[in-house]
N, C-alpha and C. Protein backbone atom coordinates (compact mmCIF):
# COMPACT_ATOMS: atom_id res chain seq x y z
N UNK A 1 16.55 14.63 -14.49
CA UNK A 1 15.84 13.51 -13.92
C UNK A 1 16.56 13.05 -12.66
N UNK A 2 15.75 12.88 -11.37
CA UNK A 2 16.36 12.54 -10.40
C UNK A 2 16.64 11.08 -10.04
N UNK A 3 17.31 10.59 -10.26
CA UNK A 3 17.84 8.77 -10.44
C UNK A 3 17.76 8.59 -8.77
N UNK A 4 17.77 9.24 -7.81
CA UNK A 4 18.31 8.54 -6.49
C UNK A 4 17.14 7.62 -5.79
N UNK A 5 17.42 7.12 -5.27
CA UNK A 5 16.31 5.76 -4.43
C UNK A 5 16.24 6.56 -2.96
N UNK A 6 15.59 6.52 -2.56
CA UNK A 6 15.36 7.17 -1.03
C UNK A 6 14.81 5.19 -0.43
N UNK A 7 15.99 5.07 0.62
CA UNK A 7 15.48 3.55 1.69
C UNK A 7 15.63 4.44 2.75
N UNK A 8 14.59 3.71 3.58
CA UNK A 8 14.02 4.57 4.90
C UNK A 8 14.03 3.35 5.82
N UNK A 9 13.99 3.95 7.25
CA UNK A 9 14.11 3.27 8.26
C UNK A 9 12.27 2.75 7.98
N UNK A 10 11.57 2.02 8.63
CA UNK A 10 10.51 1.23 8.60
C UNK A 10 9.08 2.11 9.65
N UNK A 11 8.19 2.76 8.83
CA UNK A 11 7.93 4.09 9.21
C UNK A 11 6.08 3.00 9.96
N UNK A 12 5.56 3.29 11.57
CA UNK A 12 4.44 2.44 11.67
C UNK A 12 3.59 3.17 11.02
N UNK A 13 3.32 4.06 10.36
CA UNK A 13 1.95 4.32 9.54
C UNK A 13 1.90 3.81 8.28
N UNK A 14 2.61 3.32 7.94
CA UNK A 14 2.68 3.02 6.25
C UNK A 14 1.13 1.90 6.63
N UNK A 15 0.61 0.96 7.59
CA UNK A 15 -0.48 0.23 7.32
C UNK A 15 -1.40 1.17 7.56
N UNK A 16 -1.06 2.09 8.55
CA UNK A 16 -2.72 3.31 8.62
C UNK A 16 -2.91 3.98 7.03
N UNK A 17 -1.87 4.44 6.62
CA UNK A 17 -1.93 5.01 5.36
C UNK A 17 -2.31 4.01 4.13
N UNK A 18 -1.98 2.70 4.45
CA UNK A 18 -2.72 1.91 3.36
C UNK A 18 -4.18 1.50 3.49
N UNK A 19 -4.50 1.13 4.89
CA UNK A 19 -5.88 1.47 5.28
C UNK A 19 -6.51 2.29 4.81
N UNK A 20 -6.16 3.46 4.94
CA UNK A 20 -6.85 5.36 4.78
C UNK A 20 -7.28 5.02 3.31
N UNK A 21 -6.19 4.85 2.33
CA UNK A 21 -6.24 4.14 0.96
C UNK A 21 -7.07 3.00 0.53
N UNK A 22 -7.29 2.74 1.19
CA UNK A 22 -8.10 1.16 0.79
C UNK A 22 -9.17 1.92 1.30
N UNK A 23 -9.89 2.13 2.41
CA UNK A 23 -10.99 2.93 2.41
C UNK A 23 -11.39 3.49 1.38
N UNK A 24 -10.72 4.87 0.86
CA UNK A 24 -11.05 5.90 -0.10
C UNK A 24 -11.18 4.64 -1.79
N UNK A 25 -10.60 4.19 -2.30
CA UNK A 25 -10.49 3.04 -2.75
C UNK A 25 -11.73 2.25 -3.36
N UNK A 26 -12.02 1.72 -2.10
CA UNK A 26 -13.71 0.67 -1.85
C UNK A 26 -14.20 1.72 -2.05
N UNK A 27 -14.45 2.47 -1.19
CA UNK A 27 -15.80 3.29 -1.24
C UNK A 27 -16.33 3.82 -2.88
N UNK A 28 -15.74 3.83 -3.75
CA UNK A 28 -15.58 4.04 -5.33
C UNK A 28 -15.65 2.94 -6.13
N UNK A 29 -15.67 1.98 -5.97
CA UNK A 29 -15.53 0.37 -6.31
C UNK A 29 -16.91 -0.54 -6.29
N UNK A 30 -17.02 -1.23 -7.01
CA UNK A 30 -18.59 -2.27 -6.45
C UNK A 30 -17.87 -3.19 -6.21
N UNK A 31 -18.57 -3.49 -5.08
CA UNK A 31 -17.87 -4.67 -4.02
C UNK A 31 -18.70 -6.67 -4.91
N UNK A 32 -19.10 -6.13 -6.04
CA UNK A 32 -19.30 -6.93 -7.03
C UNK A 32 -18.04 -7.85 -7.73
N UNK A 33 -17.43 -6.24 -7.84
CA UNK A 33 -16.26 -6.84 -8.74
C UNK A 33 -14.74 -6.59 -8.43
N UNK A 34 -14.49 -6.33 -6.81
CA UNK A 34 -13.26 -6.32 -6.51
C UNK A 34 -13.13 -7.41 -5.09
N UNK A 35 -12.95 -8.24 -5.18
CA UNK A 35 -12.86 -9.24 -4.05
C UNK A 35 -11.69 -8.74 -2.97
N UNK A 36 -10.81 -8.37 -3.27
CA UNK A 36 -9.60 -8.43 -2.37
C UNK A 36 -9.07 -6.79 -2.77
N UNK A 37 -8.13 -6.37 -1.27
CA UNK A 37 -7.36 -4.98 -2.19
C UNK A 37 -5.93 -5.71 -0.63
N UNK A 38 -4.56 -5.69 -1.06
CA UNK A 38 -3.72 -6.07 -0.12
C UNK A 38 -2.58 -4.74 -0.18
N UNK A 39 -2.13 -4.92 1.07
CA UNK A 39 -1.01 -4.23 1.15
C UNK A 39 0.60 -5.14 0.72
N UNK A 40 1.17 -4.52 -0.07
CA UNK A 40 2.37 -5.33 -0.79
C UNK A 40 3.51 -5.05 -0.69
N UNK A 41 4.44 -5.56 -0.69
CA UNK A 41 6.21 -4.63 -1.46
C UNK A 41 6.55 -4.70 0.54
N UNK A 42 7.33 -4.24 0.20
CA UNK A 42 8.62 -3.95 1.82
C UNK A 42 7.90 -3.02 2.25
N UNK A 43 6.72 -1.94 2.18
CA UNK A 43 6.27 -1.25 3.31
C UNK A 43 5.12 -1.95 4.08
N UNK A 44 4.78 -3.27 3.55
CA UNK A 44 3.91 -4.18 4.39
C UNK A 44 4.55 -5.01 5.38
N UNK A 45 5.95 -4.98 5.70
CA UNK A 45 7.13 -5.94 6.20
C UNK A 45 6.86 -5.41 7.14
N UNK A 46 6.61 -5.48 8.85
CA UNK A 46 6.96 -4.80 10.04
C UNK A 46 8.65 -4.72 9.98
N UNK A 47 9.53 -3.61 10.03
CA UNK A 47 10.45 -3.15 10.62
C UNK A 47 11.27 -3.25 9.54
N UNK A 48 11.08 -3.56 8.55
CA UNK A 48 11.86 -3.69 6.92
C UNK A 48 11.76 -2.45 6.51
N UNK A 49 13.69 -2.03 6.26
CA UNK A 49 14.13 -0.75 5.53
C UNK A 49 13.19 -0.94 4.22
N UNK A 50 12.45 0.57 3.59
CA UNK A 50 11.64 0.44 2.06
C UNK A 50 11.83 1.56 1.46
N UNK A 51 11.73 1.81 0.66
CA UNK A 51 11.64 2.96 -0.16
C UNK A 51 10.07 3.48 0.26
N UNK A 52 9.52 4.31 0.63
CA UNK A 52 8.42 5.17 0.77
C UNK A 52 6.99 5.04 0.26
N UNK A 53 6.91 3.90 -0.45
CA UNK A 53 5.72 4.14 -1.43
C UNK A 53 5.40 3.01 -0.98
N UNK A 54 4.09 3.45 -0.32
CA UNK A 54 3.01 2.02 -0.33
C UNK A 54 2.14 1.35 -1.50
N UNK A 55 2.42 0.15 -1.54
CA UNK A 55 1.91 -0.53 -2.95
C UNK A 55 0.98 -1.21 -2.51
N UNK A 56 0.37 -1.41 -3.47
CA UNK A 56 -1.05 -2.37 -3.20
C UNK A 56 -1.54 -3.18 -4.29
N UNK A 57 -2.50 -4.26 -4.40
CA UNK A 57 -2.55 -4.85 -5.10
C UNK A 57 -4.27 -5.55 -5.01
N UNK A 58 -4.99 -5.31 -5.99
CA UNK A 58 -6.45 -5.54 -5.91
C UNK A 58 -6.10 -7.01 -6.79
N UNK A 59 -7.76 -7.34 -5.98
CA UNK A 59 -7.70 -8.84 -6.98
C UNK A 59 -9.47 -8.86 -6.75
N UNK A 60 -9.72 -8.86 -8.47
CA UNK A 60 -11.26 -9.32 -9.25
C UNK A 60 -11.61 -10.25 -8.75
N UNK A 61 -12.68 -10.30 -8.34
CA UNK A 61 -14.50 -11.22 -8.45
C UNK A 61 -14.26 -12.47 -9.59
């Protein structure tokens, strides 16, 4: 099992790539019952060291 944390310098696509995501996302979704979808965590920070993984966070109708 690989235990190590990868922190990265602050990469500008992480919001295109959560975009791209939130697109693919909605488009599968009824816009009935998902009011909100946000980008979250330290890769939504402009210029904040993060670990790699863009998080997100929906919020119900």
């Amino acid at each position: 099992m690989n235990t190590n944390i990868a922190v990265v310098s602050y990469n500008s696509d992480w919001p295109h790539q959560f975009n791209k995501e939130k697109q693919a996302i909605l488009a599968h979704l009824s816009k009935e019952n998902v009011a909100a979808l946000h980008h979250i965590g330290s890769t939504s920070v402009p210029q904040l060291c993060a670990k790699p993984i863009v998080d997100m966070l929906y919020q119900l109708n």
